[in-house]
N, C-alpha and C. Protein backbone atom coordinates (compact mmCIF):
# COMPACT_ATOMS: atom_id res chain seq x y z
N UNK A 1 -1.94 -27.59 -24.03
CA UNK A 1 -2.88 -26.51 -24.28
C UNK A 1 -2.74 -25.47 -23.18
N UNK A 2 -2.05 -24.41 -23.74
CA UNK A 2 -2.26 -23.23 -22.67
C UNK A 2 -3.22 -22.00 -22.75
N UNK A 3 -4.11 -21.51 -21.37
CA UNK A 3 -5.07 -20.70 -21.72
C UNK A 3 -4.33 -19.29 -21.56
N UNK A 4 -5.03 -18.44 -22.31
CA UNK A 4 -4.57 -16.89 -21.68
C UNK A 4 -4.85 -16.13 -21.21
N UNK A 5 -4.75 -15.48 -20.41
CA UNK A 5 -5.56 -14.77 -19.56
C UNK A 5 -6.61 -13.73 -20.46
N UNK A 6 -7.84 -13.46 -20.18
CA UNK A 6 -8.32 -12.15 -21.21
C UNK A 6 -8.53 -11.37 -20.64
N UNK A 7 -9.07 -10.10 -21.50
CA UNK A 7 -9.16 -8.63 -20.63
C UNK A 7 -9.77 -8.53 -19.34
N UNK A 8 -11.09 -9.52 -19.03
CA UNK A 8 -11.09 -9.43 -17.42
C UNK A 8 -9.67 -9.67 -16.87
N UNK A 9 -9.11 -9.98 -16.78
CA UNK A 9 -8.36 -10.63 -15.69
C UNK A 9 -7.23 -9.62 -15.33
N UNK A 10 -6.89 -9.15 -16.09
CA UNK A 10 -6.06 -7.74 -15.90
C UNK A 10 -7.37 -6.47 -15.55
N UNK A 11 -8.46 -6.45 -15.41
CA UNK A 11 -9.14 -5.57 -14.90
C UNK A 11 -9.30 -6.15 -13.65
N UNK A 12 -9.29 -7.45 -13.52
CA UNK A 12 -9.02 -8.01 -12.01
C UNK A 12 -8.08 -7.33 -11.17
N UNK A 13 -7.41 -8.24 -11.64
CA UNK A 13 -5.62 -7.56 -11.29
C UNK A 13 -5.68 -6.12 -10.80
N UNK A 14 -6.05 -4.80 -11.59
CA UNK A 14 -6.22 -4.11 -11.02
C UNK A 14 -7.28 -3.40 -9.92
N UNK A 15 -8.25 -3.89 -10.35
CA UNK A 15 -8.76 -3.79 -8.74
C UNK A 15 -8.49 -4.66 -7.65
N UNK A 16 -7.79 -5.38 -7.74
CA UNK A 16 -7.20 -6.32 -6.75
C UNK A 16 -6.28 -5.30 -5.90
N UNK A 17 -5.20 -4.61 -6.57
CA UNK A 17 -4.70 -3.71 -6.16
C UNK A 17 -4.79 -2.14 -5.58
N UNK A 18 -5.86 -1.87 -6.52
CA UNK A 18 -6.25 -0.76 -5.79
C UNK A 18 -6.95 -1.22 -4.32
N UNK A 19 -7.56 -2.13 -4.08
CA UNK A 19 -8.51 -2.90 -2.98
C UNK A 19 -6.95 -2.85 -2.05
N UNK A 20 -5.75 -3.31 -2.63
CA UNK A 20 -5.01 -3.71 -1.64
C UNK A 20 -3.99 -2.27 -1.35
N UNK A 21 -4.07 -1.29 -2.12
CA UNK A 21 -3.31 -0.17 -1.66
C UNK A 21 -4.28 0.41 -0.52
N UNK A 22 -5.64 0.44 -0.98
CA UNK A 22 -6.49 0.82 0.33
C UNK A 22 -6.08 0.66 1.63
N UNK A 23 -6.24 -0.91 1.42
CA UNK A 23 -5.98 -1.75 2.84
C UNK A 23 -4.81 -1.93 3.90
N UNK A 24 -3.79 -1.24 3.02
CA UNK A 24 -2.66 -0.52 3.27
C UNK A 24 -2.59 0.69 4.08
N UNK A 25 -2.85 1.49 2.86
CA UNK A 25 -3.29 2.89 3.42
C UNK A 25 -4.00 2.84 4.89
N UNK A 26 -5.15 2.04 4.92
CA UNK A 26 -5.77 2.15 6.52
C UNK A 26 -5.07 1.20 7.63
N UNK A 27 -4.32 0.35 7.60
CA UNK A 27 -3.38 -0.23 8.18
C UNK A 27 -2.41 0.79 8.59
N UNK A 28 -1.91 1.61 8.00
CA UNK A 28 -0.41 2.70 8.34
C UNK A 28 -1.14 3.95 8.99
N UNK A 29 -2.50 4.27 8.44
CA UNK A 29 -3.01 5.29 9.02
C UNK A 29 -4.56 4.99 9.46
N UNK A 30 -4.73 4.53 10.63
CA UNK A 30 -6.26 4.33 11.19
C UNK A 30 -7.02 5.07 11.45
N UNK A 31 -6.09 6.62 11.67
CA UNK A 31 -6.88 7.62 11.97
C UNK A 31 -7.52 8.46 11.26
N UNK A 32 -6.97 8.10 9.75
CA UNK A 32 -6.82 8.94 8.24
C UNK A 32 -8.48 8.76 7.96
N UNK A 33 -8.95 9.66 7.59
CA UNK A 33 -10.04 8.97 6.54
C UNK A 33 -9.71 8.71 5.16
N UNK A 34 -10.59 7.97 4.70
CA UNK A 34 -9.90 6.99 3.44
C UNK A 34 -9.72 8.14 2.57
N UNK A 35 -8.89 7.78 1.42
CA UNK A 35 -8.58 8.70 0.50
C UNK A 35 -9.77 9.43 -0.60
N UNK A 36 -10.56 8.47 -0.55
CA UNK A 36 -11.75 8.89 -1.33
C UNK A 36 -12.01 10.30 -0.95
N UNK A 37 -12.51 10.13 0.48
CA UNK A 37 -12.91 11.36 1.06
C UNK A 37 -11.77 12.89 1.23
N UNK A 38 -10.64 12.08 1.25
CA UNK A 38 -9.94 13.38 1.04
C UNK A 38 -9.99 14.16 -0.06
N UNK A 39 -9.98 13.51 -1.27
CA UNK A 39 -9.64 13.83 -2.50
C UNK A 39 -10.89 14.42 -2.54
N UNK A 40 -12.05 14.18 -2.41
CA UNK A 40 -13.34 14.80 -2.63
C UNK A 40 -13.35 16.41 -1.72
N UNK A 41 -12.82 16.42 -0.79
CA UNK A 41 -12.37 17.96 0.24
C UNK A 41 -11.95 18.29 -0.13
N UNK A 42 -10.55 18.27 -1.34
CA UNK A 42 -9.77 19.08 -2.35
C UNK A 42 -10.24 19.20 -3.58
N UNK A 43 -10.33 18.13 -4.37
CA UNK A 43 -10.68 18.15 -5.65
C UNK A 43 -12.81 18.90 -6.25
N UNK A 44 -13.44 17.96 -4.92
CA UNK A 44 -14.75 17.75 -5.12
C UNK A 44 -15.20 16.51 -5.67
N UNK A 45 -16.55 16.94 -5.54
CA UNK A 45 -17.21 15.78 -5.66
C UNK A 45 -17.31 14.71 -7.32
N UNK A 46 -17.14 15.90 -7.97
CA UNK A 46 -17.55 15.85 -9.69
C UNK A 46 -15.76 15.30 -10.11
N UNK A 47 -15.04 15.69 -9.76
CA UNK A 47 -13.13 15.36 -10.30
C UNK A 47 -13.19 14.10 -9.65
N UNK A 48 -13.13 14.16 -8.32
CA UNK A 48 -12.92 12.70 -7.67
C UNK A 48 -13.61 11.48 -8.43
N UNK A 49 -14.97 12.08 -8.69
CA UNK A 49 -15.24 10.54 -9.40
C UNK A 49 -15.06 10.36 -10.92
N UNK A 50 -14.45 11.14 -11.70
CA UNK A 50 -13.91 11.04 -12.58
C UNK A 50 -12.25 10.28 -12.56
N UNK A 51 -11.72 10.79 -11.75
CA UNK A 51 -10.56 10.59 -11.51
C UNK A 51 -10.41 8.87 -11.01
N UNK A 52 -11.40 8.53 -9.88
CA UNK A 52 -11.80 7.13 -9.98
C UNK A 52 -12.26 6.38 -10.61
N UNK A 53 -13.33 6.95 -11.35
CA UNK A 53 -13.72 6.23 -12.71
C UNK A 53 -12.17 5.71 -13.64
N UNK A 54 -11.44 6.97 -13.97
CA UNK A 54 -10.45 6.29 -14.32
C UNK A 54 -9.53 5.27 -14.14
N UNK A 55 -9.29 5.75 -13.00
CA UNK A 55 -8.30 4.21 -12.58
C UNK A 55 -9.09 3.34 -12.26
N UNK A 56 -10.14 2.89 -12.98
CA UNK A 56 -10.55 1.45 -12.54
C UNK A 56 -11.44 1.01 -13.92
N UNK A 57 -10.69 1.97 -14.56
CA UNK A 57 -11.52 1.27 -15.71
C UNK A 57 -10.24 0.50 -16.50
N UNK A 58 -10.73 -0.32 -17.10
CA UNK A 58 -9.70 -0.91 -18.32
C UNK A 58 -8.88 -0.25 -19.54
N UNK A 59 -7.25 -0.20 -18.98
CA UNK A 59 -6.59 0.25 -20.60
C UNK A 59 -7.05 -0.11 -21.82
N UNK A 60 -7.33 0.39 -22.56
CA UNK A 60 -7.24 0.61 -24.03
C UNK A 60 -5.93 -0.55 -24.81
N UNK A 61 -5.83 -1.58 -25.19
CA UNK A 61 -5.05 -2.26 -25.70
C UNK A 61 -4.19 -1.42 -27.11
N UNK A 62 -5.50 -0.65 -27.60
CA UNK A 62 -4.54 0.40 -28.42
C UNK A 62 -3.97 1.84 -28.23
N UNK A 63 -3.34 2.06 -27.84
CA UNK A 63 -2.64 3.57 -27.37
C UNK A 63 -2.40 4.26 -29.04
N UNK A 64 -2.63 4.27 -29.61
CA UNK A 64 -2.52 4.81 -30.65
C UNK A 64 -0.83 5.21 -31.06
N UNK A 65 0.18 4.20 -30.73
CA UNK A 65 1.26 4.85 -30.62
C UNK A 65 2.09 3.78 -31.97
């Protein structure tokens, strides 16, 4: 009997990663402020969290393709 992973787990997966590109990011640059905050000095306040909202939400299994 094998289980399969379900849609949590690939929403895992990706915040696992974004958590770990972070942790990256402030490892290579300590002096940086985190990217959040940059992107919010260019973009603003209202894009940035759209733009994050996105990448952390779950693909769509149907792409309509």
């Amino acid at each position: 009997m094998s289980v399969t992973p379900g849609p949590t787990s690939k929403h895992k997966g990706t915040e696992r990663l974004l958590r770990d590109c972070a942790l990256v990011g402030r490892m290579l640059e300590p002096e940086q402020s985190p990217a959040r905050r940059r992107l919010e000095q260019k973009l603003g306040d209202e894009l940035t969290r759209q733009l994050v909202y996105g990448l952390r939400r779950r693909p769509k299994l149907d792409n309509g393709a």
